[in-house]
N, C-alpha and C. Protein backbone atom coordinates (compact mmCIF):
# COMPACT_ATOMS: atom_id res chain seq x y z
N UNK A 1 -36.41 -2.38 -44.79
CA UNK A 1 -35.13 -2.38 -44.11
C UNK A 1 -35.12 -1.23 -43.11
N UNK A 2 -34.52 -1.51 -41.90
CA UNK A 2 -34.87 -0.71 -41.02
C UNK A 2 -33.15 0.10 -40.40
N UNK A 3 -32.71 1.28 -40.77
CA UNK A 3 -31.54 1.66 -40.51
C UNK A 3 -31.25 1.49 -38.36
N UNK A 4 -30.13 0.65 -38.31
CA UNK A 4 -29.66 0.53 -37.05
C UNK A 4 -28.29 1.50 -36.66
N UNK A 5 -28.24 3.25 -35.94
CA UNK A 5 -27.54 3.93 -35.78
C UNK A 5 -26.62 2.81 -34.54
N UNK A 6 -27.22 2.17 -33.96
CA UNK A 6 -26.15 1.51 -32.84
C UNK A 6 -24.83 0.88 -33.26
N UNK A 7 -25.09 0.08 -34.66
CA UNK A 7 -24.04 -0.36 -35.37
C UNK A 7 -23.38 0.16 -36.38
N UNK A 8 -23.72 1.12 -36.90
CA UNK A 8 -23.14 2.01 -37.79
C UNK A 8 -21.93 2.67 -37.61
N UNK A 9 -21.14 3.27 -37.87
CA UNK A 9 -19.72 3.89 -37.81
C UNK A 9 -19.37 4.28 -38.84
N UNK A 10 -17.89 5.15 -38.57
CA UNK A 10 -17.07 5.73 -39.81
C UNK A 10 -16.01 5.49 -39.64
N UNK A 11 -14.82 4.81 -40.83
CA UNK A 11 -13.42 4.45 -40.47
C UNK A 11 -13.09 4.38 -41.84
N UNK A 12 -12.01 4.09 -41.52
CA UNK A 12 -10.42 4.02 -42.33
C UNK A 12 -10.89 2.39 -42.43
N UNK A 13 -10.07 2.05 -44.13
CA UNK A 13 -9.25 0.57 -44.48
C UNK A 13 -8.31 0.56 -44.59
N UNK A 14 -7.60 -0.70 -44.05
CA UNK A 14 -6.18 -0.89 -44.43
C UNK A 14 -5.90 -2.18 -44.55
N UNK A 15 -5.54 -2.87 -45.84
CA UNK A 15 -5.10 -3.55 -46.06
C UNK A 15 -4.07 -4.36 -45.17
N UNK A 16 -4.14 -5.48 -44.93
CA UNK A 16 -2.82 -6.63 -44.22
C UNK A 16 -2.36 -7.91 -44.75
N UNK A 17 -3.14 -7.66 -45.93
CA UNK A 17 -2.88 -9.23 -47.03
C UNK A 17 -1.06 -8.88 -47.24
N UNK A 18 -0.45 -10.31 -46.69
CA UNK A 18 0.71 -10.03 -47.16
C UNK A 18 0.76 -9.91 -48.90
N UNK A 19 1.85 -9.18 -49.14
CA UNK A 19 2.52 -8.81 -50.34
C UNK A 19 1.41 -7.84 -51.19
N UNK A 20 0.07 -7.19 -50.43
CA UNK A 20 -1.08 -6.33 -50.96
C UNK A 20 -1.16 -5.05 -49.89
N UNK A 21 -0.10 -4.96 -48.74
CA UNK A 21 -0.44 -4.18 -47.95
C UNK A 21 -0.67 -3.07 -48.99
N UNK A 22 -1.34 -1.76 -47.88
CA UNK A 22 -2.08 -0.57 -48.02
C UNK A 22 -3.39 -0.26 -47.96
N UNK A 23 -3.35 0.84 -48.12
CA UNK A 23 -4.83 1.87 -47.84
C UNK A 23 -5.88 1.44 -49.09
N UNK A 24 -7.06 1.51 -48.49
CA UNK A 24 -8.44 1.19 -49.46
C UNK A 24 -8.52 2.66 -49.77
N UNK A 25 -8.93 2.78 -50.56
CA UNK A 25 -9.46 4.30 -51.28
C UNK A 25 -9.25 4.31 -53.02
N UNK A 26 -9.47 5.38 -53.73
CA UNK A 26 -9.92 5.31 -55.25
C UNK A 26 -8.80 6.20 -56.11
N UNK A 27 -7.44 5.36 -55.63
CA UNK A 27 -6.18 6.19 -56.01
C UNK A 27 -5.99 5.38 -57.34
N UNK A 28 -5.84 5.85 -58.47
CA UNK A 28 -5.49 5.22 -59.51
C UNK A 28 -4.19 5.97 -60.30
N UNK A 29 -3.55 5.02 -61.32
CA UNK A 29 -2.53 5.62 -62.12
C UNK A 29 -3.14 6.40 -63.19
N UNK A 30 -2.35 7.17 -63.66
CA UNK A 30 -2.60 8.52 -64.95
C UNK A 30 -1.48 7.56 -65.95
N UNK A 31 -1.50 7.95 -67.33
CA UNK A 31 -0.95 8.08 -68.49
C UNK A 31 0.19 8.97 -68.33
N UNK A 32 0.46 9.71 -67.45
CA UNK A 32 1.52 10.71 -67.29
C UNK A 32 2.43 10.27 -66.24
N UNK A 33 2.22 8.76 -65.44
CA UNK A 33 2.82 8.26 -64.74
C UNK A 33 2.35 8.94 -63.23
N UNK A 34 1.69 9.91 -63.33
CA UNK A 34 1.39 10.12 -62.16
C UNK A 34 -0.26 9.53 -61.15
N UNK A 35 -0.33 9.78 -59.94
CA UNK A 35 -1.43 8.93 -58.78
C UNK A 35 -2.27 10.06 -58.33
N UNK A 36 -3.55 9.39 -58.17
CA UNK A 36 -4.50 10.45 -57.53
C UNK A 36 -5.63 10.00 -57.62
N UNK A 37 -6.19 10.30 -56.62
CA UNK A 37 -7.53 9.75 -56.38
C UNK A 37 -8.75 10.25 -57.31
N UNK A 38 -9.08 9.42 -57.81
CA UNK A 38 -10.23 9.04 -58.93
C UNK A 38 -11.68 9.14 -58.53
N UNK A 39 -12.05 8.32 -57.68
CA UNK A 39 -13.41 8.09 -57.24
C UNK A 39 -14.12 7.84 -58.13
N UNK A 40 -13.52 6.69 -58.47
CA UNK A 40 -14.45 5.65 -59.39
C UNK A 40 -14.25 4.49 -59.19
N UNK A 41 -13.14 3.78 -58.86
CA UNK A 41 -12.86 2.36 -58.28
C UNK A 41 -12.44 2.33 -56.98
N UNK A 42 -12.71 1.34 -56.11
CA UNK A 42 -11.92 0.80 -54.59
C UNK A 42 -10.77 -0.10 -55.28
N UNK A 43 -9.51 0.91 -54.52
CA UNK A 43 -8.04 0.26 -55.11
C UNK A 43 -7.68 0.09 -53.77
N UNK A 44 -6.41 -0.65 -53.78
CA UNK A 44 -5.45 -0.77 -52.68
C UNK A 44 -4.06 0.06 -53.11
N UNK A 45 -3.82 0.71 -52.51
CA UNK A 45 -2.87 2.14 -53.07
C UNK A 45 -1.85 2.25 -51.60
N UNK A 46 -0.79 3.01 -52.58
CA UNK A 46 0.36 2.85 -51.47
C UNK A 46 -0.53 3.83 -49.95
N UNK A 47 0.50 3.52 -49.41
CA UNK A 47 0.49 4.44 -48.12
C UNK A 47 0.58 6.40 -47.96
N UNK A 48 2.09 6.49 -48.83
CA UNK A 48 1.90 7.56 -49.56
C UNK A 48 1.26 8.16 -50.40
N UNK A 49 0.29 7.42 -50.72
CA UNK A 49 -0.87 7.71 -52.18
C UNK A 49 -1.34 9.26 -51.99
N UNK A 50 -1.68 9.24 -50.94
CA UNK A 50 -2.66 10.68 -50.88
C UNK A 50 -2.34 11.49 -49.62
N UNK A 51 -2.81 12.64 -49.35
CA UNK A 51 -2.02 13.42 -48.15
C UNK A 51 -3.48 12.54 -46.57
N UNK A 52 -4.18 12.28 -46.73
CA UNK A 52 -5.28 11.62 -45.89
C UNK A 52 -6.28 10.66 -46.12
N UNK A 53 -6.10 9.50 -45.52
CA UNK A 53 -6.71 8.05 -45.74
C UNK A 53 -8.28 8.39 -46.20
N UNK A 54 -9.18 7.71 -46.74
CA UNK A 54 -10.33 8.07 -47.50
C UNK A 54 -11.09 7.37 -46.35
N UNK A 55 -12.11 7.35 -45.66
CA UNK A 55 -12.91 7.22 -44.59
C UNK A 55 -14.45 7.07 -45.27
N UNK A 56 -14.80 5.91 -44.81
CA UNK A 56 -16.06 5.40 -44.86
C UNK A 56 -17.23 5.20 -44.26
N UNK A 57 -18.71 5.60 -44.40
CA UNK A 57 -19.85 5.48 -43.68
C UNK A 57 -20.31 4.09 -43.79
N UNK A 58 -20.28 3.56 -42.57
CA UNK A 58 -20.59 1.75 -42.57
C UNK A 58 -22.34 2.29 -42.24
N UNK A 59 -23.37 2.01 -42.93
CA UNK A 59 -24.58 2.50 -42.12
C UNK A 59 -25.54 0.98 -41.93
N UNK A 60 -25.43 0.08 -40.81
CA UNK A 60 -26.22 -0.97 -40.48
C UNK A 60 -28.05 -1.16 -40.82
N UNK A 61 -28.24 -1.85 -41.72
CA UNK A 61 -29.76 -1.89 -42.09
C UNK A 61 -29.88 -3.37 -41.90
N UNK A 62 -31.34 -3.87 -40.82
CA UNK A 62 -31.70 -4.87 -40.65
C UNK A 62 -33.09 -5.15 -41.28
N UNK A 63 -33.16 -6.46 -41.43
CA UNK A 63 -33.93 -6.97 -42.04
C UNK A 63 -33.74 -8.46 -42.68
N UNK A 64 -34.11 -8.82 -43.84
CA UNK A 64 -34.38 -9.95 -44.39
C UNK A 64 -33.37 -10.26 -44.61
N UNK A 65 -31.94 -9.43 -45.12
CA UNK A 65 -30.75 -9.48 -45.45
C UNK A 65 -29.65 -8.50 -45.28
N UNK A 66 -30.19 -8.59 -43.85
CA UNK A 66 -28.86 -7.27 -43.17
C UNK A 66 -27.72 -7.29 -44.00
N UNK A 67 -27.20 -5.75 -43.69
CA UNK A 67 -25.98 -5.74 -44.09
C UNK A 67 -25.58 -4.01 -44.02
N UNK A 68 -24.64 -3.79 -44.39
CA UNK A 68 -23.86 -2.43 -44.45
C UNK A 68 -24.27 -2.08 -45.79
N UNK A 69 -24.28 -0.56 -45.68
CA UNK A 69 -23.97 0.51 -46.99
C UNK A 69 -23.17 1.00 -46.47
N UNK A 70 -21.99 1.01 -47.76
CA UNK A 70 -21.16 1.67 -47.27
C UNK A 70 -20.78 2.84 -48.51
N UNK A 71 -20.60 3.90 -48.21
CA UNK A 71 -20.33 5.54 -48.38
C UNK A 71 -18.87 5.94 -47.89
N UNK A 72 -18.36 6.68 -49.13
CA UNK A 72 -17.12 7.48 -49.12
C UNK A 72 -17.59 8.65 -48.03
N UNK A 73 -16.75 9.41 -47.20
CA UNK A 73 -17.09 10.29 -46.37
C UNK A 73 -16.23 11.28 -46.86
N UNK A 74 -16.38 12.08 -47.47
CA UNK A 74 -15.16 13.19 -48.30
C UNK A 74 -14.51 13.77 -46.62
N UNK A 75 -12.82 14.40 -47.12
CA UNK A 75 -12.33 14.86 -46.35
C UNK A 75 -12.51 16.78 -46.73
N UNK A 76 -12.16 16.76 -47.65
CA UNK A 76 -11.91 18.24 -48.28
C UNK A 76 -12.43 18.38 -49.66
N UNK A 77 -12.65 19.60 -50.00
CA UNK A 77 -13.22 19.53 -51.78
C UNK A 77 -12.66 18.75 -52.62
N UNK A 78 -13.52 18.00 -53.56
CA UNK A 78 -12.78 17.20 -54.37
C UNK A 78 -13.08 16.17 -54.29
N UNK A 79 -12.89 15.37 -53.02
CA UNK A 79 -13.01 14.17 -52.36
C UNK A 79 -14.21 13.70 -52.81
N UNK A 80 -14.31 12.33 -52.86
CA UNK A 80 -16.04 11.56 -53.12
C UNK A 80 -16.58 11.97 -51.86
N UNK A 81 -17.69 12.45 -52.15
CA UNK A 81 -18.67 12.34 -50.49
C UNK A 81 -19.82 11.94 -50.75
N UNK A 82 -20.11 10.82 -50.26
CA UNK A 82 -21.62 10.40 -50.33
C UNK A 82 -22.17 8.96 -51.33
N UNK A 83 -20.51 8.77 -52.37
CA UNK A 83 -20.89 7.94 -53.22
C UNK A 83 -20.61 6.50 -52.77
N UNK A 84 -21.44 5.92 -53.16
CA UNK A 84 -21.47 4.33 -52.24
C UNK A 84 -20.51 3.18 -52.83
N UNK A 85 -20.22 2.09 -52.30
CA UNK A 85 -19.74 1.33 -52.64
C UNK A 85 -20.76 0.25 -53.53
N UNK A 86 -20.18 -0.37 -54.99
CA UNK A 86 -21.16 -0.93 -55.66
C UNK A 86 -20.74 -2.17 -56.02
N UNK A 87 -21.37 -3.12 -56.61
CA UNK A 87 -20.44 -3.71 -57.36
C UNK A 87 -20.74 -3.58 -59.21
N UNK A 88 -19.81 -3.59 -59.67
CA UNK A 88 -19.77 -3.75 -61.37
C UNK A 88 -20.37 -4.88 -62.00
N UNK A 89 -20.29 -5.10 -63.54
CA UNK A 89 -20.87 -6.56 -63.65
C UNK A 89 -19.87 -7.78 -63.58
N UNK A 90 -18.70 -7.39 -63.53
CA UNK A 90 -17.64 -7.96 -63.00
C UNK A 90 -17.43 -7.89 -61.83
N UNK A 91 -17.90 -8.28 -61.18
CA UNK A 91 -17.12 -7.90 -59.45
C UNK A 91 -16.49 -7.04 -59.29
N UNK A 92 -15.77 -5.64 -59.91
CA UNK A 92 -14.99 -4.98 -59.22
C UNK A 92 -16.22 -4.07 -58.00
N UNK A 93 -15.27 -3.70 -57.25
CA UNK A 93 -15.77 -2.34 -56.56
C UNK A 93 -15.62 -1.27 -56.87
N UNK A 94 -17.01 -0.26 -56.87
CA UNK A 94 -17.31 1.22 -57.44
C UNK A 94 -17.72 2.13 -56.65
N UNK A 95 -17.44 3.20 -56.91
CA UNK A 95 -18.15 4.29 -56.14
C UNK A 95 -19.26 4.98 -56.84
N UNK A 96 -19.70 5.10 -56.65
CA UNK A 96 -21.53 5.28 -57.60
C UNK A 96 -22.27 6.15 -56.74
N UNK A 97 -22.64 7.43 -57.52
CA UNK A 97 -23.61 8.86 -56.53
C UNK A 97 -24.98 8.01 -55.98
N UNK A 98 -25.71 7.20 -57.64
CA UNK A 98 -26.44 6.49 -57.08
C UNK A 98 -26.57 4.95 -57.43
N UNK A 99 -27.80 4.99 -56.81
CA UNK A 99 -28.03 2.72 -57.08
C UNK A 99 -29.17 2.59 -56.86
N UNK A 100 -30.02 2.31 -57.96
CA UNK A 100 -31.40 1.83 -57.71
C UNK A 100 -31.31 0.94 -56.86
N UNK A 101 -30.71 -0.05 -56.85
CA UNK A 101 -30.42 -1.53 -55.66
C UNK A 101 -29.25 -1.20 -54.96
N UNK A 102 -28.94 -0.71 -53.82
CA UNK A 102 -27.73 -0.43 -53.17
C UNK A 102 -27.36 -2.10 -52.75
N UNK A 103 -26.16 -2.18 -53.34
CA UNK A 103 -25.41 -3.39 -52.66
C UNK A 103 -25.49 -3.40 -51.01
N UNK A 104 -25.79 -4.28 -50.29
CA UNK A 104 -25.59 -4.12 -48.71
C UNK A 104 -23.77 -5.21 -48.35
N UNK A 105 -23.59 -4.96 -47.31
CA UNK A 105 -22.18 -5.48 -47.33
C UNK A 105 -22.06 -6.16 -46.09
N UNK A 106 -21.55 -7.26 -45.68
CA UNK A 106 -21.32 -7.86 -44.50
C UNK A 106 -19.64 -7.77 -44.02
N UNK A 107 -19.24 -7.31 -42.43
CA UNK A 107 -18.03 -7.80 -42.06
C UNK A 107 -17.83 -8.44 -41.22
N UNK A 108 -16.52 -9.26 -40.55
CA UNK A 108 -16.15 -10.37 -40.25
C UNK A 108 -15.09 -9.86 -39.28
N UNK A 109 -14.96 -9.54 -38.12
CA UNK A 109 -13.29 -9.46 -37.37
C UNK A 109 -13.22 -11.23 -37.20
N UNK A 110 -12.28 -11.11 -37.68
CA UNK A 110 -11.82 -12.87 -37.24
C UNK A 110 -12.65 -13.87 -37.39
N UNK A 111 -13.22 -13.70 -37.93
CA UNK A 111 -14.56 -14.95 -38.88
C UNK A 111 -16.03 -14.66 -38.09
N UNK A 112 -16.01 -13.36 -37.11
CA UNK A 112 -17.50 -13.49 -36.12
C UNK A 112 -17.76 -12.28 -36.65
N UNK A 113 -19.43 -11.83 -36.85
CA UNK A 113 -19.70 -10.12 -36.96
C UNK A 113 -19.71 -9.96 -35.73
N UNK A 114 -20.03 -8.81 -35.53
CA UNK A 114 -20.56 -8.34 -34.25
C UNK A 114 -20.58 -6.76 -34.22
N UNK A 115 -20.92 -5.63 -33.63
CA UNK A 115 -20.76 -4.70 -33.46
C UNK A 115 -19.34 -4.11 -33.54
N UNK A 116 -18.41 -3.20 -34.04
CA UNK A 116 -17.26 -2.85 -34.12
C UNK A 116 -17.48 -1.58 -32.74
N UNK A 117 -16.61 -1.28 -32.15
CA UNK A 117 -15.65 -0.43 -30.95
C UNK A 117 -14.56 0.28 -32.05
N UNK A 118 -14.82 1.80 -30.72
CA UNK A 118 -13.64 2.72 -31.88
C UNK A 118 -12.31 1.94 -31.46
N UNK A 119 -11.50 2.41 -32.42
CA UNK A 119 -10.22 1.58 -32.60
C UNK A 119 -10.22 1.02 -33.95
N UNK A 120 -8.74 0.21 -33.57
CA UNK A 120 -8.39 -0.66 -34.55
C UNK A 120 -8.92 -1.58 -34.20
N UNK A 121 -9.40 -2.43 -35.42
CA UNK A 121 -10.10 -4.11 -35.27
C UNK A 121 -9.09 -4.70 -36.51
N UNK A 122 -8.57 -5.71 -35.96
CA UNK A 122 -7.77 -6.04 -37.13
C UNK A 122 -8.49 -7.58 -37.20
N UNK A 123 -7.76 -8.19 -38.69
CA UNK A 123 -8.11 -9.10 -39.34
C UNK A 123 -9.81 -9.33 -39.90
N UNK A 124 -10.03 -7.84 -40.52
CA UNK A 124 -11.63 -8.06 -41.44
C UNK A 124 -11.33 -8.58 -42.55
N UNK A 125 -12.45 -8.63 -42.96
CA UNK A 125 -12.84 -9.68 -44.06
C UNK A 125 -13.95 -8.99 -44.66
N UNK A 126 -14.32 -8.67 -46.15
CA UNK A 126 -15.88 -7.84 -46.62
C UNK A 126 -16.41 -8.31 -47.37
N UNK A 127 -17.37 -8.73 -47.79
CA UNK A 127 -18.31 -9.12 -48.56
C UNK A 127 -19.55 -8.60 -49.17
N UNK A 128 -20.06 -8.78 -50.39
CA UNK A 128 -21.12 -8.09 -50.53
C UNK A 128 -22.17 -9.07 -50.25
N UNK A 129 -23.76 -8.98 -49.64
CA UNK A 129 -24.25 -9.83 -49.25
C UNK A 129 -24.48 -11.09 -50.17
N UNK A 130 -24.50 -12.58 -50.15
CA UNK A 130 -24.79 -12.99 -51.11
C UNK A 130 -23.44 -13.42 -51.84
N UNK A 131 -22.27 -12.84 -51.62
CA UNK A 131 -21.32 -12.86 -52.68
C UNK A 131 -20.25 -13.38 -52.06
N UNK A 132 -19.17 -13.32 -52.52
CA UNK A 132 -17.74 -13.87 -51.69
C UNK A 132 -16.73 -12.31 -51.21
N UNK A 133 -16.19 -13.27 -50.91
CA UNK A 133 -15.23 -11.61 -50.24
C UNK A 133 -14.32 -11.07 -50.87
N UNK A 134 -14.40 -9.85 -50.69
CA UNK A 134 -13.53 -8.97 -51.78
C UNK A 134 -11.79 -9.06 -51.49
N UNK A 135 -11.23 -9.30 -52.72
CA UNK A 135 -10.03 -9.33 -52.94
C UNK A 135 -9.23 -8.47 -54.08
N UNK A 136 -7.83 -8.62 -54.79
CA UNK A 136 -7.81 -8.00 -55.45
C UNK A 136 -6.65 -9.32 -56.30
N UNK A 137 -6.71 -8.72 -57.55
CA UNK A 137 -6.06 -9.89 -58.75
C UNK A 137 -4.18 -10.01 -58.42
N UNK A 138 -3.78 -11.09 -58.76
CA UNK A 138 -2.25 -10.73 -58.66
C UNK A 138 -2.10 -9.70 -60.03
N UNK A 139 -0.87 -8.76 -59.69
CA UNK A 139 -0.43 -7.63 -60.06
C UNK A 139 0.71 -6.84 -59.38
N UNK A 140 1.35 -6.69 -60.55
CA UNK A 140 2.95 -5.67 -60.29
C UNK A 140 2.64 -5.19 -59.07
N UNK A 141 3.65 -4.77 -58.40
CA UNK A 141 3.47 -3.54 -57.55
C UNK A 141 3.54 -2.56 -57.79
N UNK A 142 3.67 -2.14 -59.36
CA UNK A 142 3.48 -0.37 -59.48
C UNK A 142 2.30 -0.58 -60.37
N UNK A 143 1.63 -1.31 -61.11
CA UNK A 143 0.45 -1.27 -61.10
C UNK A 143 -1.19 -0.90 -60.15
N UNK A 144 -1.94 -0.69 -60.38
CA UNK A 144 -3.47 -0.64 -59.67
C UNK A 144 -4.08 -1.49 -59.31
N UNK A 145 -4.13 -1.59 -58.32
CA UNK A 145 -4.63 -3.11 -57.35
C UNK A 145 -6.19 -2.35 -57.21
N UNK A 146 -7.26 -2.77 -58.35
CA UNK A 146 -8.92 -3.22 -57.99
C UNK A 146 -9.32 -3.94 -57.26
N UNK A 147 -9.80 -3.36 -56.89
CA UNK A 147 -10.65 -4.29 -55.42
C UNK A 147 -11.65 -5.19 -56.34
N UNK A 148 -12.25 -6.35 -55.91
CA UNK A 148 -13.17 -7.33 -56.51
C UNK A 148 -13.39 -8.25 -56.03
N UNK A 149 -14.67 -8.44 -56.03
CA UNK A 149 -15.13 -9.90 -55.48
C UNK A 149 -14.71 -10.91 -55.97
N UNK A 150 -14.07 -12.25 -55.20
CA UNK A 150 -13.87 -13.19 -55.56
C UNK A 150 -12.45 -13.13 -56.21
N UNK A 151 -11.57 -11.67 -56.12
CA UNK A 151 -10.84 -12.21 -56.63
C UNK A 151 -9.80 -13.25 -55.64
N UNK A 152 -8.17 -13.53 -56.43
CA UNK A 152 -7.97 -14.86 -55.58
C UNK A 152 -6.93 -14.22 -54.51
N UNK A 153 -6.37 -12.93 -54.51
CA UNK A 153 -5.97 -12.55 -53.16
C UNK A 153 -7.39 -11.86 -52.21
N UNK A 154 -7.54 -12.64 -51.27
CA UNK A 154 -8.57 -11.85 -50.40
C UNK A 154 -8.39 -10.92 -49.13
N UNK A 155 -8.37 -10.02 -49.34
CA UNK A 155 -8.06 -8.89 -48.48
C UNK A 155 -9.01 -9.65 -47.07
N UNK A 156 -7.47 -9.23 -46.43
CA UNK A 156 -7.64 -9.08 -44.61
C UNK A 156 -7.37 -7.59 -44.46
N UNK A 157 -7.71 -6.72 -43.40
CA UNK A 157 -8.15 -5.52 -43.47
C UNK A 157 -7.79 -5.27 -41.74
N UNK A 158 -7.34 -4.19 -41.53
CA UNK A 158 -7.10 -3.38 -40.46
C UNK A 158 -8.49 -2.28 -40.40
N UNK A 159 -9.48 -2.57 -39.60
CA UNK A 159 -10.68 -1.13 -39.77
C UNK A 159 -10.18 0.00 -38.76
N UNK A 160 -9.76 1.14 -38.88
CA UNK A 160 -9.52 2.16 -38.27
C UNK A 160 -10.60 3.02 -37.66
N UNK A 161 -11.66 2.35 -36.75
CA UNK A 161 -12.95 2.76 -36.74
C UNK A 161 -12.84 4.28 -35.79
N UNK A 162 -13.13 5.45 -36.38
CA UNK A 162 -12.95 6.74 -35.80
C UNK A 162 -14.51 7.14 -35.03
N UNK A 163 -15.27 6.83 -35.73
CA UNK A 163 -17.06 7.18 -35.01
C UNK A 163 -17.69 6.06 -34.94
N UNK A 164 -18.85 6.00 -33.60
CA UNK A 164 -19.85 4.76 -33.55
C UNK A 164 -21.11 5.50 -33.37
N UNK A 165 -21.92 4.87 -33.50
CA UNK A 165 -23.42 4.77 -33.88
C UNK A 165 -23.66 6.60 -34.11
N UNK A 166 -23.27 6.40 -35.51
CA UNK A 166 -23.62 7.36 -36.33
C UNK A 166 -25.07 7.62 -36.90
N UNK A 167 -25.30 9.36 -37.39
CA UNK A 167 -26.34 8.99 -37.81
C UNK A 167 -27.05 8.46 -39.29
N UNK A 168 -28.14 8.29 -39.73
CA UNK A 168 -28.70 7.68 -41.43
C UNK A 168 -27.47 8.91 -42.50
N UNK A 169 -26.97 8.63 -43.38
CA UNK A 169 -25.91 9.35 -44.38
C UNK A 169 -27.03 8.89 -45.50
N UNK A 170 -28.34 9.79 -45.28
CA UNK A 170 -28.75 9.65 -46.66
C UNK A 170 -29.30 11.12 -47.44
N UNK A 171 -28.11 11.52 -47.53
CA UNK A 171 -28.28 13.03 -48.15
C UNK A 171 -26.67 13.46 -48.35
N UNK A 172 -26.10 14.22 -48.97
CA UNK A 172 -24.95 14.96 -49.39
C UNK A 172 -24.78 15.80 -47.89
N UNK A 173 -25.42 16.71 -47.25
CA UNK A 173 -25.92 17.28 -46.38
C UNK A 173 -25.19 16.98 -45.05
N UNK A 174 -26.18 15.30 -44.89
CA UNK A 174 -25.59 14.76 -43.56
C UNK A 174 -23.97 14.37 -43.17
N UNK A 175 -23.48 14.24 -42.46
CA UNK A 175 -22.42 13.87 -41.68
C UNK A 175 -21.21 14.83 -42.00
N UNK A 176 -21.87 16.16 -41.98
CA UNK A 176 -20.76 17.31 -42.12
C UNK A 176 -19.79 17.36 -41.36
N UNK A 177 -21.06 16.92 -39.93
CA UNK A 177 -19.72 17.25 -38.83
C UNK A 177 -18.46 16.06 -38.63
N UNK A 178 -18.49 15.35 -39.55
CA UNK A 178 -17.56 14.07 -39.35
C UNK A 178 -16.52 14.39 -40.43
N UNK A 179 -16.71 15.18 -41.76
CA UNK A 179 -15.84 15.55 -42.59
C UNK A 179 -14.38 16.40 -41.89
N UNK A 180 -12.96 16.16 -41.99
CA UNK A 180 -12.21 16.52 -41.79
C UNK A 180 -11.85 18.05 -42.15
């Protein structure tokens, strides 16, 4: 697999599935009633969830079965930095330091890939290669909306793309200068 910096980028998710709006990132509920980012699952979490949206390394690898890795980009201490997006043996989505087999990921503006432009691109669609597109289960609204393949709401997505053709994010190290 051969890493492509031309298509690569770093951005924001945002949810546009009616009645699922919000931010992608790994905000989960506590036992104490209280929210905070976890970094262990991809949730769909309010707007207010956290003081700054969680930002992702899309890194383009071609080959037999192109596709994206995609990487948490930490903002400040604390934050996941570096841990990838996985899938579970259930379809949910994970954040994982590592992966003998890194999941690769495909996206969709409006049913076409193509290279993403900074900006907003609205109406994505994500998939893991091979798999169906990630959604999340019906659920309360003060409950934790898991992200998961196949489930039967399928996230449409606002990409907030902030950097293009970034460089390889394969070290803790790299993409300092993109951290907030």
């Amino acid at each position: 697999m051969q890493y492509v910096p031309e298509r690569s980028f770093i951005a924001s998710l945002t949810s546009t599935t009616p009645g699922y709006e919000g931010i992608l990132d790994s905000v989960e509920s506590k036992s104490d009633e209280s929210t905070r980012r976890n970094h262990q699952w991809l949730t769909v979490s309010a707007f207010s969830s956290v003081e700054s949206q969680q930002r992702f390394w899309f890194g383009y690898f071609a080959g037999e079965n192109p596709g994206y890795r995609v990487r948490a980009v930490g903002g400040s201490n604390g934050d996941a930095h570096y841990d990838a997006w996985d899938l579970s043996a259930n379809g949910y989505v994970g954040y994982y330091p590592t992966s003998k087999k890194p999941v690769l990921w495909r996206l969709w503006v409006n049913g076409a890939s193509g290279v993403p432009t900074r900006g907003a691109q609205e109406g994505v669609t994500i998939a893991a290669v091979g798999s169906v597109p990630i959604g999340v289960r019906n659920r309360k609204s003060w409950e934790d909306r898991y992200v998961q393949a196949g489930a039967p709401n399928k996230l449409i997505m606002s990409l907030g793309v902030e950097h293009v053709n970034v460089p390889l994010f394969d070290s803790w190290s790299k993409l300092t200068n993109y951290r907030r």
